[in-house]
N, C-alpha and C. Protein backbone atom coordinates (compact mmCIF):
# COMPACT_ATOMS: atom_id res chain seq x y z
N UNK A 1 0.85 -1.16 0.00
CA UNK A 1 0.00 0.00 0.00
C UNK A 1 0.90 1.24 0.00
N UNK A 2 0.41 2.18 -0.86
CA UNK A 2 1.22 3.48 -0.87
C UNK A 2 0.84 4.28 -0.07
N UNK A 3 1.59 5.59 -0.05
CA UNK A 3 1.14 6.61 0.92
C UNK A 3 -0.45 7.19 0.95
N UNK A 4 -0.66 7.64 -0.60
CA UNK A 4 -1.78 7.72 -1.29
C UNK A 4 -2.64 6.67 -1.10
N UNK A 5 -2.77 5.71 -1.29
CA UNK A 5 -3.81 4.51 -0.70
C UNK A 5 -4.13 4.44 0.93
N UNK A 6 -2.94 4.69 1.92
CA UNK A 6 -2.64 4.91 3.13
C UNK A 6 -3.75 5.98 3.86
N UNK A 7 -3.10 7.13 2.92
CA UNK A 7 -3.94 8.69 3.74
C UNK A 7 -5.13 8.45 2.91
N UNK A 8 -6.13 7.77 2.12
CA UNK A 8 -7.17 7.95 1.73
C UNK A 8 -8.08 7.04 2.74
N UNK A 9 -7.40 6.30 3.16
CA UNK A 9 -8.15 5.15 4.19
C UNK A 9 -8.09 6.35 5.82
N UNK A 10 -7.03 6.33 5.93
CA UNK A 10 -6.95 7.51 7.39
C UNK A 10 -7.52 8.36 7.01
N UNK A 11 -8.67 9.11 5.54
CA UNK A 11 -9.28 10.04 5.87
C UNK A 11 -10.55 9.68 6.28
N UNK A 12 -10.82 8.59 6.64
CA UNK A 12 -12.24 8.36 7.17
C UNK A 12 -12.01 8.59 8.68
N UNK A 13 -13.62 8.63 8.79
CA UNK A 13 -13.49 8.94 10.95
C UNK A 13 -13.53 7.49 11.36
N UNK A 14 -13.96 6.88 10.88
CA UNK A 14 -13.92 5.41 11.39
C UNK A 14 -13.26 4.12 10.70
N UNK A 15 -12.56 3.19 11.23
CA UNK A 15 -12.17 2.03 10.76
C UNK A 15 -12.68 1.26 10.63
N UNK A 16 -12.67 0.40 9.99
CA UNK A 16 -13.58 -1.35 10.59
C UNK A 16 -12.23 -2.14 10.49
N UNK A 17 -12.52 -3.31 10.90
CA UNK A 17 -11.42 -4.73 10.88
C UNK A 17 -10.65 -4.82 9.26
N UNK A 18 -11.89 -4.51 8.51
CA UNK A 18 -10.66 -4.83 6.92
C UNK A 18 -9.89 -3.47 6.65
N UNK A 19 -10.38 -2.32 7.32
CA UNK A 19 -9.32 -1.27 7.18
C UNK A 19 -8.12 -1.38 7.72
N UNK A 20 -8.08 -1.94 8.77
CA UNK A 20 -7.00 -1.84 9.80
C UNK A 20 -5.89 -3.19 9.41
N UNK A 21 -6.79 -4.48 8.50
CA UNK A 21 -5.93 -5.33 7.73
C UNK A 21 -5.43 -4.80 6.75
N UNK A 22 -5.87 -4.23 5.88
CA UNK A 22 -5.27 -3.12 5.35
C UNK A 22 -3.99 -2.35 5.30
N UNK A 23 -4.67 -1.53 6.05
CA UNK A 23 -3.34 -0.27 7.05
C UNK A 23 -1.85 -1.48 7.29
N UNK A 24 -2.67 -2.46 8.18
CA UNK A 24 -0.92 -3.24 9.03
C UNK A 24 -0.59 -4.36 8.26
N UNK A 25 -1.38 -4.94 7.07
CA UNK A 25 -1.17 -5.86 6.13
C UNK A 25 -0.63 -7.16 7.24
N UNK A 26 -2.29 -7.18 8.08
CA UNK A 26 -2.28 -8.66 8.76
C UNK A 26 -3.34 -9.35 8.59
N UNK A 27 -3.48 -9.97 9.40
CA UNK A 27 -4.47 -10.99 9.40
C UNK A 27 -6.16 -10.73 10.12
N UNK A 28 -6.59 -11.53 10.21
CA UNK A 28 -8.43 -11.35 10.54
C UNK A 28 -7.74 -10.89 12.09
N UNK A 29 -7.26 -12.38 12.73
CA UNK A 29 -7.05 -12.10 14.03
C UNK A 29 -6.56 -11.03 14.96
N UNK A 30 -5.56 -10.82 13.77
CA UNK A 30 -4.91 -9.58 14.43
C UNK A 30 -5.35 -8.46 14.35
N UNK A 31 -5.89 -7.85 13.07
CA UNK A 31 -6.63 -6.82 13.70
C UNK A 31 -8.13 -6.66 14.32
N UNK A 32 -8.70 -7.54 14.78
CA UNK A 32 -9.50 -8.02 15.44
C UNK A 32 -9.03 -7.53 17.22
N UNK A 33 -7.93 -7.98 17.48
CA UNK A 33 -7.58 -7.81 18.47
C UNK A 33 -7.18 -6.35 18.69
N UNK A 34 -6.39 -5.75 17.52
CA UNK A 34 -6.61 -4.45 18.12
C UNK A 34 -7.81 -3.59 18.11
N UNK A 35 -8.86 -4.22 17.29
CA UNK A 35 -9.79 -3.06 17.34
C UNK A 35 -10.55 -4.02 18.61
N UNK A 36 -10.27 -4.80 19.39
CA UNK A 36 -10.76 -4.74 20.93
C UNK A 36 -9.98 -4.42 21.40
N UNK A 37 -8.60 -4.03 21.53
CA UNK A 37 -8.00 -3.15 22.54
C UNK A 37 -8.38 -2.22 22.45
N UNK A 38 -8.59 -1.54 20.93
CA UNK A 38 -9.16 0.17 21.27
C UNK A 38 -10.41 0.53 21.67
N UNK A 39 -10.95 -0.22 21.67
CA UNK A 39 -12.55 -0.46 22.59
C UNK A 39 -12.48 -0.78 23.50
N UNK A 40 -11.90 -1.68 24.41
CA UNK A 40 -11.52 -1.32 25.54
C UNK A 40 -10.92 0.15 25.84
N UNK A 41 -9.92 0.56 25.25
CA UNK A 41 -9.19 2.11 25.96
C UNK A 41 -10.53 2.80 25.84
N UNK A 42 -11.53 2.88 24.83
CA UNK A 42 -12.62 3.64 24.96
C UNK A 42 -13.66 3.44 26.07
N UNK A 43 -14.22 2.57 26.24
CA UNK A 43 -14.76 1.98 27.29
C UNK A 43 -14.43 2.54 28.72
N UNK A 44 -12.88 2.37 28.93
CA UNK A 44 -11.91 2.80 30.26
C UNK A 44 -12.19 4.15 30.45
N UNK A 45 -12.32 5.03 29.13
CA UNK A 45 -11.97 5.87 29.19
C UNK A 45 -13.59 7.08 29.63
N UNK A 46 -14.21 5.90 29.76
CA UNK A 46 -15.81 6.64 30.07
C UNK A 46 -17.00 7.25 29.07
N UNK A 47 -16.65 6.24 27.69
CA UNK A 47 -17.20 6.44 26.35
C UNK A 47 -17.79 5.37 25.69
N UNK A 48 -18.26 5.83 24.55
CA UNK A 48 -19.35 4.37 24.28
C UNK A 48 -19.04 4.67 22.50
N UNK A 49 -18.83 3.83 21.94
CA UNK A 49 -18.34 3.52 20.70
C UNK A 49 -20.17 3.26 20.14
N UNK A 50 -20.17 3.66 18.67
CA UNK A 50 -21.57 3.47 18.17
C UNK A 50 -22.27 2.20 17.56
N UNK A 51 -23.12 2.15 17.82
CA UNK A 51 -23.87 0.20 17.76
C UNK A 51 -23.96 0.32 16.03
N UNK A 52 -23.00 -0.32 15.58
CA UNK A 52 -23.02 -0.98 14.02
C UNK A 52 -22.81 -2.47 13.93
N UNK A 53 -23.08 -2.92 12.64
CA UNK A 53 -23.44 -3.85 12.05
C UNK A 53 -22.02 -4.40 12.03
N UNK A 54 -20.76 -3.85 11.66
CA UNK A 54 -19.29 -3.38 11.84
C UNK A 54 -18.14 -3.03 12.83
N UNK A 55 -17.63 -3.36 13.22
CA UNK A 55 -16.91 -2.62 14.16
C UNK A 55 -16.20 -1.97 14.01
N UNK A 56 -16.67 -0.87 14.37
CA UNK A 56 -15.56 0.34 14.22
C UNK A 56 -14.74 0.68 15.06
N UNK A 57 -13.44 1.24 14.80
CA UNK A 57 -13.25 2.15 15.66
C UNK A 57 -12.57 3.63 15.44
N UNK A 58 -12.34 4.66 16.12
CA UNK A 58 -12.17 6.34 15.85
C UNK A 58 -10.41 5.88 15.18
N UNK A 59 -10.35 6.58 14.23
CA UNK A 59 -9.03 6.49 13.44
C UNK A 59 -8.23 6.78 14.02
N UNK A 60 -8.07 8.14 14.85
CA UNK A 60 -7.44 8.83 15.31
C UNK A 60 -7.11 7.71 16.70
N UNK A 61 -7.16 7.45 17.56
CA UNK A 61 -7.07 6.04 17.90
C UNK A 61 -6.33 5.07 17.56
N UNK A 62 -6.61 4.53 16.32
CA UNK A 62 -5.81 3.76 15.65
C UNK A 62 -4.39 4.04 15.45
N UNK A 63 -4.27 5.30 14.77
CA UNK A 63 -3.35 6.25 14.80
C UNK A 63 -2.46 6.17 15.83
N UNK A 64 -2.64 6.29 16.86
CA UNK A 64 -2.03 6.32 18.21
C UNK A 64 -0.90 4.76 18.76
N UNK A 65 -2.28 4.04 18.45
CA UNK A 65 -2.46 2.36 19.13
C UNK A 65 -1.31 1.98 18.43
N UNK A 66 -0.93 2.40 16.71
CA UNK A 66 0.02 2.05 15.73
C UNK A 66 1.31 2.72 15.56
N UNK A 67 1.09 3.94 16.40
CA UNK A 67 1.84 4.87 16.16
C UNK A 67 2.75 5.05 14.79
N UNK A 68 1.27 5.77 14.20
CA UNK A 68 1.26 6.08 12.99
C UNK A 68 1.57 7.60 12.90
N UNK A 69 2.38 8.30 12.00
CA UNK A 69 2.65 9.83 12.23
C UNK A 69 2.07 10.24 11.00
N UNK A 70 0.85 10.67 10.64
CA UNK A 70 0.07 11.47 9.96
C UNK A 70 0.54 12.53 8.90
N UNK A 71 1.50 13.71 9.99
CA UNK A 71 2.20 14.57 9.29
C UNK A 71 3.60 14.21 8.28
N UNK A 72 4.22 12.96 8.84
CA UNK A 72 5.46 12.40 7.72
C UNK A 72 4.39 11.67 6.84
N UNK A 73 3.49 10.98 6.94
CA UNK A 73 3.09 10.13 5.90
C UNK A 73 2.69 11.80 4.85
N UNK A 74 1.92 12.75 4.52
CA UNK A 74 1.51 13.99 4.40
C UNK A 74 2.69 14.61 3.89
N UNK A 75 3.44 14.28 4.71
CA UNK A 75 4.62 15.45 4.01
C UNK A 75 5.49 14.14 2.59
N UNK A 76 5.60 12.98 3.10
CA UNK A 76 6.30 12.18 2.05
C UNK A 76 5.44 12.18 0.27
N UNK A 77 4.02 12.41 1.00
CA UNK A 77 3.38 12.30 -0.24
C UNK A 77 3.33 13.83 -1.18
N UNK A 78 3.87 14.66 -0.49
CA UNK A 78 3.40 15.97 -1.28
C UNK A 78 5.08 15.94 -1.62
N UNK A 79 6.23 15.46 -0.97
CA UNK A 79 7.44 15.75 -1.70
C UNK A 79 7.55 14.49 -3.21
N UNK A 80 6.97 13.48 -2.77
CA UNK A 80 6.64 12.38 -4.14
C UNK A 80 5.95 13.27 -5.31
N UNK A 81 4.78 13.73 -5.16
CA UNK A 81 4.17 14.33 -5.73
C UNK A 81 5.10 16.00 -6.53
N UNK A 82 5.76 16.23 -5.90
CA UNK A 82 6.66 17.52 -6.09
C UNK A 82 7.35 16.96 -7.10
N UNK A 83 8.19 16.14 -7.09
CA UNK A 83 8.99 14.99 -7.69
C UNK A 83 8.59 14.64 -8.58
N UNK A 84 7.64 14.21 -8.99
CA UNK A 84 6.77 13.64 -10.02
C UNK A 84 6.14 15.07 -11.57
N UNK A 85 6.09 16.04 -10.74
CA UNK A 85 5.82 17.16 -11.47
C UNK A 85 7.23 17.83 -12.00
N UNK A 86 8.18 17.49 -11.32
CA UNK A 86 9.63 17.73 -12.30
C UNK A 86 10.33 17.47 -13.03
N UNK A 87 9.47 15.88 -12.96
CA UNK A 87 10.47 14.68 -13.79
C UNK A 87 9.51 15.43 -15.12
C-alpha cells in the first residue's frame, strides 16, 4: 500500500477490521484484536463507541495504538508528488 492509498483510508473517521488489515497488512485475528484493545481504551476511558453492524473504531485512535505519524506520511506524499511534477 502506498502513501496515497494509506492517507485515503486515514481520511475516514472510522475504521472497521478490513481497514485496519489493510493499514498493518495482517491478518483477521490480528486486527481483530486491536480493534478490541481500542474499545476497551474507549470503554476505560468513560465512552461508548456506536452500535453498528461493523466494528468500528475512531481512526485517530488507531493512529495512536500504531503509532502512525500522519504529518510524515503527508509530508512524504506531497514531496513524491513535487517529484513527479519535475520529472
Amino acid at each position: 500500500m502506498n502513501n496515497k492509498e494509506l492517507l485515503a483510508l486515514l481520511e475516514k473517521p472510522w475504521l472497521s477490521v478490513e481497514d485496519i488489515k489493510s493499514i498493518c497488512n495482517c491478518g483477521d485475528s490480528s486486527a481483530r484484536k486491536i480493534v478490541k484493545d481500542i474499545e476497551k481504551q474507549v470503554i476505560s476511558n468513560g465512552k461508548k463507541l456506536p452500535p453498528s453492524k461493523k466494528k468500528l473504531v475512531p481512526t485517530n485512535l488507531v493512529l495512536d495504538y500504531l503509532g502512525i505519524d500522519m504529518q510524515y506520511l503527508i509530508k512524504t506524499k506531497q514531496i513524491k508528488e513535487e517529484n513527479t511534477y519535475v520529472s
